[in-house]
N, C-alpha and C. Protein backbone atom coordinates (compact mmCIF):
# COMPACT_ATOMS: atom_id res chain seq x y z
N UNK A 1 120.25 100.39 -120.36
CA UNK A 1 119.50 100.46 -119.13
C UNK A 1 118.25 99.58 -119.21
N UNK A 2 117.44 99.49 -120.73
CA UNK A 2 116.18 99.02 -120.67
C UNK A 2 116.57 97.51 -120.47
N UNK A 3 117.49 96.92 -121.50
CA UNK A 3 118.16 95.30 -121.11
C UNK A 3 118.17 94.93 -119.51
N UNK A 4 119.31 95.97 -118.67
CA UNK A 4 119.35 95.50 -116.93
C UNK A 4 117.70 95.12 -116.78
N UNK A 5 116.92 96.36 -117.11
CA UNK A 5 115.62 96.15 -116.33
C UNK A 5 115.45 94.86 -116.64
N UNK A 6 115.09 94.36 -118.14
CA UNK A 6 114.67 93.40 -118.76
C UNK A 6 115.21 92.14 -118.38
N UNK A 7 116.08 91.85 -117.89
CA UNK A 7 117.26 91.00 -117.17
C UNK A 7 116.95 90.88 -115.43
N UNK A 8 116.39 92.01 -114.95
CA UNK A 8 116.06 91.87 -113.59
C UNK A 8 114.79 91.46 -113.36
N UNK A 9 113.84 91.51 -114.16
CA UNK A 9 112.23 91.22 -114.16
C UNK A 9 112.26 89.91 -114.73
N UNK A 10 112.78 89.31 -115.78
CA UNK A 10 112.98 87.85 -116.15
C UNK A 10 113.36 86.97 -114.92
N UNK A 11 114.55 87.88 -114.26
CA UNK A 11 115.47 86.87 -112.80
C UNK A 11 114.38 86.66 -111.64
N UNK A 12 113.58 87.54 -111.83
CA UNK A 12 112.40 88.00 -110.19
C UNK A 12 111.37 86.74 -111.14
N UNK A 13 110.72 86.40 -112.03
CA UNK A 13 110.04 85.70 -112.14
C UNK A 13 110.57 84.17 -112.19
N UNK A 14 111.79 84.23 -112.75
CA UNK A 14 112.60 82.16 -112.34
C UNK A 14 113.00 82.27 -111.22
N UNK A 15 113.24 83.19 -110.24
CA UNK A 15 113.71 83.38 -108.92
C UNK A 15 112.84 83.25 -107.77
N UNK A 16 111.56 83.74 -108.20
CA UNK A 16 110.87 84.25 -107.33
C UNK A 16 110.34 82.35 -106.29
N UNK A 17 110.14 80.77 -106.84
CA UNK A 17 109.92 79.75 -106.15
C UNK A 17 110.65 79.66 -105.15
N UNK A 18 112.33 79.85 -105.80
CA UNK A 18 113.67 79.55 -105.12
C UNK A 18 113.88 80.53 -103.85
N UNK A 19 113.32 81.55 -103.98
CA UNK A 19 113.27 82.42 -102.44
C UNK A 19 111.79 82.07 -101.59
N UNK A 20 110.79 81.57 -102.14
CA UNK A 20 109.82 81.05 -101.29
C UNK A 20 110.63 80.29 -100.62
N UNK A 21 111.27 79.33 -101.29
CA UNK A 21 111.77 77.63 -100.46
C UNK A 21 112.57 78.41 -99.23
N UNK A 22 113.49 79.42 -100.05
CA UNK A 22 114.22 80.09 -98.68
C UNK A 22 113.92 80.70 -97.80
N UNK A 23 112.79 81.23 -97.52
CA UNK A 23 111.81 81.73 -96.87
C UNK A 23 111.12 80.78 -95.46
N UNK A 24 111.24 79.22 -95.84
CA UNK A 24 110.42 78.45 -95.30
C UNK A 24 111.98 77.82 -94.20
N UNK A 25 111.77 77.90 -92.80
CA UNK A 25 112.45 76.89 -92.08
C UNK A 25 111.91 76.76 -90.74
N UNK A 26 113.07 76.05 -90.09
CA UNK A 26 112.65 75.37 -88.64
C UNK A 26 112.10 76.23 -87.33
N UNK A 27 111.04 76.34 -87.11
CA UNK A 27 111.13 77.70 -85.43
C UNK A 27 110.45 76.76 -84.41
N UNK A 28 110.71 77.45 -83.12
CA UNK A 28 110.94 77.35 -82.17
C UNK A 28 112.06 76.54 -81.52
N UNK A 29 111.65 76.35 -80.20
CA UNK A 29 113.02 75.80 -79.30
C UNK A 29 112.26 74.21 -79.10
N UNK A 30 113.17 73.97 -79.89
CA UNK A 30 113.06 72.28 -79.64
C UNK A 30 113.82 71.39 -78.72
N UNK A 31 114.65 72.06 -77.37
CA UNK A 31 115.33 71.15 -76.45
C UNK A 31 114.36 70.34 -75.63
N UNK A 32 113.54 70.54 -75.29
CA UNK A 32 112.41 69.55 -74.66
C UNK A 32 112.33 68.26 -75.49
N UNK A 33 112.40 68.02 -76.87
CA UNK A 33 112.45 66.89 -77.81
C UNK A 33 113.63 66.22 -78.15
N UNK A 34 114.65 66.72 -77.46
CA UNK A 34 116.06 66.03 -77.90
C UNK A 34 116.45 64.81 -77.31
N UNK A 35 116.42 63.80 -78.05
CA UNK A 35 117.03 62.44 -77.39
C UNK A 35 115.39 62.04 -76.60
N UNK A 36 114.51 62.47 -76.67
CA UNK A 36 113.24 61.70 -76.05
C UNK A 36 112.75 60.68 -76.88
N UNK A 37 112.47 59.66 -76.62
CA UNK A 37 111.86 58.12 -77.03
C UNK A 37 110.39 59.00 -77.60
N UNK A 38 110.08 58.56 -78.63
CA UNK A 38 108.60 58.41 -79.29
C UNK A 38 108.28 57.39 -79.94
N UNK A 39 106.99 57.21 -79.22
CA UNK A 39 106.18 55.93 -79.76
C UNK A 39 105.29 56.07 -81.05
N UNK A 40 105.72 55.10 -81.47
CA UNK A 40 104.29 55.22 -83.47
C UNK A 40 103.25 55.08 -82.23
N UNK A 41 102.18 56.06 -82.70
CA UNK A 41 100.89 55.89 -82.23
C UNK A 41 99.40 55.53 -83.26
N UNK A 42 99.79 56.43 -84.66
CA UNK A 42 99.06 56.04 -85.94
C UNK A 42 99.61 56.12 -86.84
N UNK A 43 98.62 56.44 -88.45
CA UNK A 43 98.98 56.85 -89.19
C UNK A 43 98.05 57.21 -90.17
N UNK A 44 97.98 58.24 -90.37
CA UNK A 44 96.53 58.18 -91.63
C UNK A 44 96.91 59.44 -92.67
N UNK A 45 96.08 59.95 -93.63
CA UNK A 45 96.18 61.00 -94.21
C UNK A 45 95.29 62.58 -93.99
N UNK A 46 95.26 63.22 -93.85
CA UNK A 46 94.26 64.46 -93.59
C UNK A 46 93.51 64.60 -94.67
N UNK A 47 92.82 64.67 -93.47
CA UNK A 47 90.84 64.63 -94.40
C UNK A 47 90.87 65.84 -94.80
N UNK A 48 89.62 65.91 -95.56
CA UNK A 48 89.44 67.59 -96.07
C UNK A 48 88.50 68.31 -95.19
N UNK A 49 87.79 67.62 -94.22
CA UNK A 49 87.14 68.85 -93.02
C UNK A 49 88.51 69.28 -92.23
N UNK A 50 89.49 68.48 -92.20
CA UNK A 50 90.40 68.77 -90.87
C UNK A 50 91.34 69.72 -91.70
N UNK A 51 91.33 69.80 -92.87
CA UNK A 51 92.13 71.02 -93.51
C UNK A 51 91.07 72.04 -93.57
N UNK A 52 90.16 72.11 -93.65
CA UNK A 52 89.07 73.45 -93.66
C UNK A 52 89.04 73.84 -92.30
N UNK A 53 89.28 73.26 -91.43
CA UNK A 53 89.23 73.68 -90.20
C UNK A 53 90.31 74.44 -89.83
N UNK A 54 91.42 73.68 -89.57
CA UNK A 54 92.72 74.32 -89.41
C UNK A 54 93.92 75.07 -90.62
N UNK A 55 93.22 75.07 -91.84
CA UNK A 55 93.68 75.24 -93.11
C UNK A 55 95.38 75.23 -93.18
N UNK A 56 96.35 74.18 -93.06
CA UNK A 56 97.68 74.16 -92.99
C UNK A 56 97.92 74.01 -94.52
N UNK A 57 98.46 75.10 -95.41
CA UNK A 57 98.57 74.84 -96.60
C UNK A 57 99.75 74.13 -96.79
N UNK A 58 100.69 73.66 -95.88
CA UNK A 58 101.98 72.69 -95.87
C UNK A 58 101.77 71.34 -95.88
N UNK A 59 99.99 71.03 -95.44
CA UNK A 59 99.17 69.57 -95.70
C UNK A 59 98.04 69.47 -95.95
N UNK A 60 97.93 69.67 -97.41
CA UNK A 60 96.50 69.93 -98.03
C UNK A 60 95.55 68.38 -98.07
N UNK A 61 94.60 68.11 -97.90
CA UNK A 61 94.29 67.22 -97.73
C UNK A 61 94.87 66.21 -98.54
N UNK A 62 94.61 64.26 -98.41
CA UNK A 62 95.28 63.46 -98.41
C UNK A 62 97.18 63.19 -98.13
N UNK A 63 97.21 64.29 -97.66
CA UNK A 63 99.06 64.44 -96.84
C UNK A 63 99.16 63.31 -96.28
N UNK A 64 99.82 61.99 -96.18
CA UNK A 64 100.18 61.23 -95.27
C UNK A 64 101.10 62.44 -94.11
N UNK A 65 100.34 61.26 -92.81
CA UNK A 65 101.21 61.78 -91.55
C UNK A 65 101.18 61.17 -90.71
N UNK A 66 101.99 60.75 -89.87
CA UNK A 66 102.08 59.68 -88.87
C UNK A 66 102.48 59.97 -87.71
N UNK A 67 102.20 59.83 -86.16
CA UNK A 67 101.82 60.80 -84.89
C UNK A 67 102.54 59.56 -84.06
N UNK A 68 103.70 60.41 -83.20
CA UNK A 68 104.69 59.87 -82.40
C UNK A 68 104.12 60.87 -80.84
N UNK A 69 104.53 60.17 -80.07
CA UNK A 69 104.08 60.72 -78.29
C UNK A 69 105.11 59.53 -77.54
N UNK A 70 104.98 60.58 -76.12
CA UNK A 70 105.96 59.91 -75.20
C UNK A 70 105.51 59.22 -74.59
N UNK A 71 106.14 57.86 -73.63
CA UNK A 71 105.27 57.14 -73.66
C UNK A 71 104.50 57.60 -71.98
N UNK A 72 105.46 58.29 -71.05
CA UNK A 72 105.13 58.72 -69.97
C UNK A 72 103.90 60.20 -70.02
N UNK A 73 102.79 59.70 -70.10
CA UNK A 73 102.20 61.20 -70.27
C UNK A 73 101.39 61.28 -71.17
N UNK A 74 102.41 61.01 -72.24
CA UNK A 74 101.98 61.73 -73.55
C UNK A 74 102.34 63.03 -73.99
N UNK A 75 103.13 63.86 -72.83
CA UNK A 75 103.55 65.09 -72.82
C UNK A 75 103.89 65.66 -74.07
N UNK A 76 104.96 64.89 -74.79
CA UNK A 76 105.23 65.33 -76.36
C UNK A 76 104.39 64.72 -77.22
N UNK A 77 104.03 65.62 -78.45
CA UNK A 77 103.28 64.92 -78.87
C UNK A 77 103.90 65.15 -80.61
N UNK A 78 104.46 64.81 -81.55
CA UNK A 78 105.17 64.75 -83.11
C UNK A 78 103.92 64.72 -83.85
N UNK A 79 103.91 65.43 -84.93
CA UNK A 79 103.01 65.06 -86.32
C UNK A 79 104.34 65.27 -87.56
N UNK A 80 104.01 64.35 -88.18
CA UNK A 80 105.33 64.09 -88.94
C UNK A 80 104.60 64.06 -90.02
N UNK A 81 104.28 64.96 -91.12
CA UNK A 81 104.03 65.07 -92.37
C UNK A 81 105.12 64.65 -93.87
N UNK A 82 104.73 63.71 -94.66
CA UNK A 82 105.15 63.49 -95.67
C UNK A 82 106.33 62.09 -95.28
N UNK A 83 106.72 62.11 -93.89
CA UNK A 83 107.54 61.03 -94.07
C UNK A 83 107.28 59.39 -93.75
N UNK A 84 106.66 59.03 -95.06
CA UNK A 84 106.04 57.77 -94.88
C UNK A 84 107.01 56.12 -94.77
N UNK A 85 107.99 56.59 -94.23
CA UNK A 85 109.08 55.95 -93.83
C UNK A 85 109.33 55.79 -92.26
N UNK A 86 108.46 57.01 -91.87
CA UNK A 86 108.62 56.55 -90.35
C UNK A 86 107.37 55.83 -89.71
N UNK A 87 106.35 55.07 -90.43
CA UNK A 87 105.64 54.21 -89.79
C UNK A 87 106.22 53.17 -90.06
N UNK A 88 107.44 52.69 -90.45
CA UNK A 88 108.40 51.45 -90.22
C UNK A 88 108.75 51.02 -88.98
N UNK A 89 108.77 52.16 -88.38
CA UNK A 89 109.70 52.09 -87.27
C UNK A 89 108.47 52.51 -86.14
N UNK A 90 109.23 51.67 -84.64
CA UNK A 90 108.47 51.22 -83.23
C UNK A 90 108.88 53.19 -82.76
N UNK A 91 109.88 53.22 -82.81
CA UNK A 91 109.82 54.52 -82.10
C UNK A 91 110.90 55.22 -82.93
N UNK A 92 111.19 56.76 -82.08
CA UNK A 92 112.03 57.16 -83.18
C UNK A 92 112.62 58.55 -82.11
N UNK A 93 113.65 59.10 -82.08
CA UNK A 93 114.62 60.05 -81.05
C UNK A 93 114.75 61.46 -82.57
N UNK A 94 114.06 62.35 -81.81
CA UNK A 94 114.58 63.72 -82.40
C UNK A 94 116.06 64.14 -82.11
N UNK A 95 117.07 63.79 -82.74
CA UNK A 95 118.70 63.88 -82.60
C UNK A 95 119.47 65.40 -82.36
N UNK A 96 120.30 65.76 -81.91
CA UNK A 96 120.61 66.60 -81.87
C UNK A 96 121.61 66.84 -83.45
N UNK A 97 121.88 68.17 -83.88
CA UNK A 97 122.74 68.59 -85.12
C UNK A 97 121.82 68.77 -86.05
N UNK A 98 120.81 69.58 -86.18
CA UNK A 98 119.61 69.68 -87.66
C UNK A 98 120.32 70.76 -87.75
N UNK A 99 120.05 70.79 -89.57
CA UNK A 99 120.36 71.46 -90.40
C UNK A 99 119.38 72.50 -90.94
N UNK A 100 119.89 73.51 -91.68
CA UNK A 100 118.84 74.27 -92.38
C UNK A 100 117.46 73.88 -92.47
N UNK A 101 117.66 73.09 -93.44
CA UNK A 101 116.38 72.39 -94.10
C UNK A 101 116.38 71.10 -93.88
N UNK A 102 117.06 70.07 -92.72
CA UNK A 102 116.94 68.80 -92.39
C UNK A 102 116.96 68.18 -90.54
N UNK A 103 116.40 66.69 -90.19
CA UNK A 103 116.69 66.88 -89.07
C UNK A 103 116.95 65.39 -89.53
N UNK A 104 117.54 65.15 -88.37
CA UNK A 104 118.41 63.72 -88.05
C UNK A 104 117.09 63.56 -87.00
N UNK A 105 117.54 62.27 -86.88
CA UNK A 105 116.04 61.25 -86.53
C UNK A 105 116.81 59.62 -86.05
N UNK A 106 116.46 59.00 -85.13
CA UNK A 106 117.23 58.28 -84.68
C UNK A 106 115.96 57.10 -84.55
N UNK A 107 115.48 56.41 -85.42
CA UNK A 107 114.36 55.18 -85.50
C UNK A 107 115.23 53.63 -85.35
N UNK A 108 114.01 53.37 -84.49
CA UNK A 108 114.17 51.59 -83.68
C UNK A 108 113.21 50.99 -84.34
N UNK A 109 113.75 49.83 -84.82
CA UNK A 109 113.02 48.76 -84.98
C UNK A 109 112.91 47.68 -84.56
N UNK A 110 112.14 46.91 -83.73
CA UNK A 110 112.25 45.57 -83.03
C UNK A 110 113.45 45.96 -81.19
N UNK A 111 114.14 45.24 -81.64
CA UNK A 111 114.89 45.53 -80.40
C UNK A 111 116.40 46.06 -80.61
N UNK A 112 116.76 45.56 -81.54
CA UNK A 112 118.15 46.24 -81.49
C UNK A 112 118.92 46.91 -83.04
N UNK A 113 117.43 47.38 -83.69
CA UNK A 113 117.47 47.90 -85.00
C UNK A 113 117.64 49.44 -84.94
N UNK A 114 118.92 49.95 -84.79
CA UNK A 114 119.14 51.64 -84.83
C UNK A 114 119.40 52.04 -85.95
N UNK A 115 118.32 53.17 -87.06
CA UNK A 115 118.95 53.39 -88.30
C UNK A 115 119.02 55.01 -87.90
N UNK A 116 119.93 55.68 -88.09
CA UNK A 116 120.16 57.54 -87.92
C UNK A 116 119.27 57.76 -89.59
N UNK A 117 118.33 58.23 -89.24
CA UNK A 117 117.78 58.95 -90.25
C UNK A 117 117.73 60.69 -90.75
N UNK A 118 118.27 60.94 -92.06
CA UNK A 118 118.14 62.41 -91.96
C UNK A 118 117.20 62.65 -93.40
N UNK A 119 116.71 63.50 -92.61
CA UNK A 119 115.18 63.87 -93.74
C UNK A 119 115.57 65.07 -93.89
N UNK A 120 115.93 65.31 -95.17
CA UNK A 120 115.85 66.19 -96.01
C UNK A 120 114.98 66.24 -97.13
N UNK A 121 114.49 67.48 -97.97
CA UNK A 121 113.77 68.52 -97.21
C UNK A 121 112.67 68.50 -95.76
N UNK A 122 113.09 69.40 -95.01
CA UNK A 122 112.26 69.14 -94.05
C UNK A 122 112.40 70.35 -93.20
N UNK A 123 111.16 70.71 -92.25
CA UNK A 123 110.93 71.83 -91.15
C UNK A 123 110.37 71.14 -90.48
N UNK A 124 110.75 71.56 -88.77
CA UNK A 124 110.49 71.52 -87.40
C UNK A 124 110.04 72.37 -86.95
N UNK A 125 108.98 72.19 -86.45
CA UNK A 125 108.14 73.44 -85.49
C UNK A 125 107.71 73.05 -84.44
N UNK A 126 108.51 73.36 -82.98
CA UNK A 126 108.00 73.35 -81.77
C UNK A 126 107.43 74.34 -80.74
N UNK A 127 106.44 74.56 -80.01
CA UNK A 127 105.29 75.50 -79.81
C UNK A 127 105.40 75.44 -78.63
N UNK A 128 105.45 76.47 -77.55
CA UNK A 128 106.10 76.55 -76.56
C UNK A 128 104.54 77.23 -75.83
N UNK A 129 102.98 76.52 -76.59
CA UNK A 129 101.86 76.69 -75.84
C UNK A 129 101.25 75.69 -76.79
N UNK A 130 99.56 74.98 -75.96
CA UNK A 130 99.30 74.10 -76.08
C UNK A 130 98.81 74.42 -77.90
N UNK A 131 98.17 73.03 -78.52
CA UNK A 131 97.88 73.23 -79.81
C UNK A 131 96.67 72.27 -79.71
N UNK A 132 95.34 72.58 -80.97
CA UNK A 132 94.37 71.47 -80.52
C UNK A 132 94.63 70.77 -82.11
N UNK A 133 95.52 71.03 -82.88
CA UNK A 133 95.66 70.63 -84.58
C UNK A 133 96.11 69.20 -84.35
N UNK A 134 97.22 69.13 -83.20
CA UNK A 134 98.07 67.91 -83.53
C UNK A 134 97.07 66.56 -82.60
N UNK A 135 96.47 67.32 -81.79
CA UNK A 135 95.43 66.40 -80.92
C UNK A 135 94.22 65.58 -81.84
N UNK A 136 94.25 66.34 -82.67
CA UNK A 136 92.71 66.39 -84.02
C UNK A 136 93.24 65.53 -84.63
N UNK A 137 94.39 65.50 -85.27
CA UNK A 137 95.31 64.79 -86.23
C UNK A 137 95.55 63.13 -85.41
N UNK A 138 95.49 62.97 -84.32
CA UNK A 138 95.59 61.68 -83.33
C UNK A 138 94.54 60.86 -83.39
N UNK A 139 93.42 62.17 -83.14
CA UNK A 139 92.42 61.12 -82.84
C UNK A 139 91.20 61.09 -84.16
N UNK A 140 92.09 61.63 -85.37
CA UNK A 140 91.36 61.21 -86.81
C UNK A 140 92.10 59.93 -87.10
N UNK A 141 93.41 59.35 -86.72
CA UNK A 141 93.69 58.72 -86.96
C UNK A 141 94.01 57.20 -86.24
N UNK A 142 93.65 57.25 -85.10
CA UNK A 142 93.00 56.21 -83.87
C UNK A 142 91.51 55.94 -84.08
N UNK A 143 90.53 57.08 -85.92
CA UNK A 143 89.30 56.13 -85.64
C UNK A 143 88.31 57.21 -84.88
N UNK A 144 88.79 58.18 -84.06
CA UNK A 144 87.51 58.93 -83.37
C UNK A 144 87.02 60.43 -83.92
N UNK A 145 86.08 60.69 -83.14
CA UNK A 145 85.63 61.91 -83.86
C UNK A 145 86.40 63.33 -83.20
N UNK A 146 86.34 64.32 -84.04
CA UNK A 146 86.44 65.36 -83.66
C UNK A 146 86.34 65.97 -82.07
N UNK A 147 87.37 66.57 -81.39
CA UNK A 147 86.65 66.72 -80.01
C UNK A 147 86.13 67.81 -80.08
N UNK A 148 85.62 68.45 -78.80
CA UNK A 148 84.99 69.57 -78.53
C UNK A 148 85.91 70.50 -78.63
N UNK A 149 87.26 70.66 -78.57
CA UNK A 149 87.91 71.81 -78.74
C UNK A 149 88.72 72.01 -77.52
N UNK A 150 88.57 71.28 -76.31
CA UNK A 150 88.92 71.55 -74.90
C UNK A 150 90.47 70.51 -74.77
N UNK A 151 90.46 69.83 -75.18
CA UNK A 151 91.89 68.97 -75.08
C UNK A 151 93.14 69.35 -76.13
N UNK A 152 94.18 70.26 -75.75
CA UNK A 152 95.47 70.69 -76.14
C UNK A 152 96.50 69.76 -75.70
N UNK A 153 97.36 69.72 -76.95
CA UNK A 153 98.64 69.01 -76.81
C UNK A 153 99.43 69.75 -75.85
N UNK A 154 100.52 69.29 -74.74
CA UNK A 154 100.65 70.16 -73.58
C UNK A 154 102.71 70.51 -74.64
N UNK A 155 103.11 69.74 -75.10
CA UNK A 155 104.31 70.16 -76.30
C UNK A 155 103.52 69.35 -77.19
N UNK A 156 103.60 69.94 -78.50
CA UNK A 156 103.37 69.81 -79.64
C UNK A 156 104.54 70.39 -80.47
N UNK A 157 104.59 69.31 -81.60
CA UNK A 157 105.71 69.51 -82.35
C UNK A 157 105.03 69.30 -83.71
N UNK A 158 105.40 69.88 -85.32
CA UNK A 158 104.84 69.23 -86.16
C UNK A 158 105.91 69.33 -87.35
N UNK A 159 106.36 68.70 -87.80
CA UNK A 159 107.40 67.95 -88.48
C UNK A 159 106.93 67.64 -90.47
N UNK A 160 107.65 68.81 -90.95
CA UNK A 160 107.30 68.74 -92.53
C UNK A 160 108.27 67.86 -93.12
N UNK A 161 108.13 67.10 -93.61
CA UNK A 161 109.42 66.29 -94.89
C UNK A 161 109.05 66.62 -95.90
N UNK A 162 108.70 67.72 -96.03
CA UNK A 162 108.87 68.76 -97.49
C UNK A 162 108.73 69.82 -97.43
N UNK A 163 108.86 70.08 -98.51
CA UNK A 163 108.59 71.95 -98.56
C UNK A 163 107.84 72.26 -99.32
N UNK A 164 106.59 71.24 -99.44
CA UNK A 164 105.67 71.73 -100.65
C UNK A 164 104.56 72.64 -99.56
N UNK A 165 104.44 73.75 -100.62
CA UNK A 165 103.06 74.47 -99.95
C UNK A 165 102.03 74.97 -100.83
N UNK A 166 100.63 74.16 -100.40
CA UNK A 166 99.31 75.03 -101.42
C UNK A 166 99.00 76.02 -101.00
N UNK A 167 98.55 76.50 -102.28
CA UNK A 167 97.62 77.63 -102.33
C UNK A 167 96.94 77.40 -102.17
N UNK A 168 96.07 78.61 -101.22
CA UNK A 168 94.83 78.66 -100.65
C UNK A 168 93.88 78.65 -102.26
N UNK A 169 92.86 78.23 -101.93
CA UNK A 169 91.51 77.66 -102.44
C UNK A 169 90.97 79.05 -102.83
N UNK A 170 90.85 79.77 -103.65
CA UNK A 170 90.36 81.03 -104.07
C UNK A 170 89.34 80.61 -105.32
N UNK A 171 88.22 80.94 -105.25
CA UNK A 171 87.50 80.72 -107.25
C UNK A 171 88.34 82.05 -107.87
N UNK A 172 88.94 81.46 -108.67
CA UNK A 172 89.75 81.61 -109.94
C UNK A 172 88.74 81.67 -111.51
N UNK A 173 89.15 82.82 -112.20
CA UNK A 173 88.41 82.41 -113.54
C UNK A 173 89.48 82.58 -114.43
N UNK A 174 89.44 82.95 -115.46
CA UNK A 174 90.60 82.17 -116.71
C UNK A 174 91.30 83.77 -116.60
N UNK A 175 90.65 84.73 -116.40
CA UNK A 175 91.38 85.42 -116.32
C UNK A 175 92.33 86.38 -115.62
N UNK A 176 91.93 85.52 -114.18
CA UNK A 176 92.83 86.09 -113.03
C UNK A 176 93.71 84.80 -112.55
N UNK A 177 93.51 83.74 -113.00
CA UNK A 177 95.14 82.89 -112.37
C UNK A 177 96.18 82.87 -113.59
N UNK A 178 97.22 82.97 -113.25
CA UNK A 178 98.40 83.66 -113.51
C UNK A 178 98.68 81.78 -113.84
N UNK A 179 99.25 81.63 -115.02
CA UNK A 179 99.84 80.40 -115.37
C UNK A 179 101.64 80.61 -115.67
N UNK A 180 102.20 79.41 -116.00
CA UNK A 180 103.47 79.69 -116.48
C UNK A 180 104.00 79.95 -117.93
N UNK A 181 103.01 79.61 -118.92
CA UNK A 181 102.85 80.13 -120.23
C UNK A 181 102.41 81.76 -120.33
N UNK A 182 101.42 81.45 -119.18
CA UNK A 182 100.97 83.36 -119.41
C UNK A 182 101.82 84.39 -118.56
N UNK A 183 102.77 83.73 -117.53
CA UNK A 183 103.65 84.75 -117.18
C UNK A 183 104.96 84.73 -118.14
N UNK A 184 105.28 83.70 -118.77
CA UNK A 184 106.39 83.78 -119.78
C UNK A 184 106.00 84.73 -121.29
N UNK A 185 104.69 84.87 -121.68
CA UNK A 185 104.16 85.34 -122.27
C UNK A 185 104.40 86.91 -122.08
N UNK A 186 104.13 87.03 -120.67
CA UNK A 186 103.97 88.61 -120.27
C UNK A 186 105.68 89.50 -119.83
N UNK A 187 106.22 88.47 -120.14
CA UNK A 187 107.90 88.34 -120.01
C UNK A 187 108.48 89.00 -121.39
N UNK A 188 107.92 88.34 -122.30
CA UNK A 188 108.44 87.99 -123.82
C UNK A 188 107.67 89.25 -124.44
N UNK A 189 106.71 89.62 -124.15
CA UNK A 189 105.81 90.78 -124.57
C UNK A 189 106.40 92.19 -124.07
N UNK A 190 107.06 92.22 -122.70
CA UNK A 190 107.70 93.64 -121.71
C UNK A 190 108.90 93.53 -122.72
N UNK A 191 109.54 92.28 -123.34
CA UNK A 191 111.10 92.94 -123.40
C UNK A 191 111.19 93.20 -124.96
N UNK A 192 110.04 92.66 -125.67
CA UNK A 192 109.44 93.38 -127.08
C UNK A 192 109.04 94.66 -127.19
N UNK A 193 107.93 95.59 -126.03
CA UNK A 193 108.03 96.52 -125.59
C UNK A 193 109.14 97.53 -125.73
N UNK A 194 110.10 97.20 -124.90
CA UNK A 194 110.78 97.74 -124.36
C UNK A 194 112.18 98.08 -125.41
């Protein structure tokens, strides 16, 4: 009986990343973005006031990200984190058929350059009320300052090409963060115990 335990508490600690990742996917209703034309508008990395502000631990500061909008409006508005492959391209079509953890992506180049792109790892999140993160993220990267808070993206979408996520910023001392030597340690010590 003491082995199962010892066997189930070893599995929960090499297990435990592999169900975060599974934990993490695509929400909301993204038919408003299907097959719509988006234009490259910038590209920069997130500063570290604009992560203290909005604290997205999926783009801890220096994240490349590059900001697609329609061209009528501006109505849609993309933040595309981590995929530094799509400032290649003039515009780019959110495709229909995404997967778990991927989306197909349909980027133009010049005039008659169609490559089907599928980004894997990756999450889609479309917000079915306004957002002021992806507006902030535009106009840090067009060069301007911060607005007052009053201008919302009217669809906002924001687009991970990974699945990395930080930890929040806590002061830590040596003896409250948990390392991977000192949890293998505390592994190897329970089944000596035991």
């Amino acid at each position: 009986m003491r082995l199962y335990f010892t066997f189930f508490g070893i599995s929960i600690v090499f297990l435990a990343p592999l169900l975060q990742i599974l934990a993490i996917h695509s929400t909301g209703n993204c038919t408003f973005a299907k097959n719509v034309t988006l234009k490259f508008v910038c590209k920069g990395n997130v500063p570290k006031d604009m992560y203290t502000m909005f604290r997205d631990n999926r783009a801890p500061p220096d994240t490349p990200y590059s900001v697609w909008q329609t061209e009528e409006g501006g109505s849609v508005l993309l933040v595309s984190f981590y995929t530094t492959m799509f400032p290649n391209y003039d515009t780019i079509n959110l495709q229909e058929g995404e997967m778990d953890l991927g989306q197909f992506f349909l980027a133009t180049k010049g005039r008659n350059t169609n490559n089907l792109l599928f980004v894997t790892p990756s999450t889609l999140h479309c917000f079915p009320f306004g957002l002021r993160y992806t507006n902030e993220l535009k106009r840090h990267c067009l060069g301007q300052d911060i607005s007052e808070g009053g201008v919302l993206t009217k669809n906002p979408i924001i687009h991970y090409g990974s699945l990395s996520i930080k930890t929040p910023d806590l002061p830590k001392s040596d003896a409250t963060s948990p390392s991977l030597k000192r949890n293998l340690l505390l592994v190897v010590c329970a089944v000596i115990i035991y």
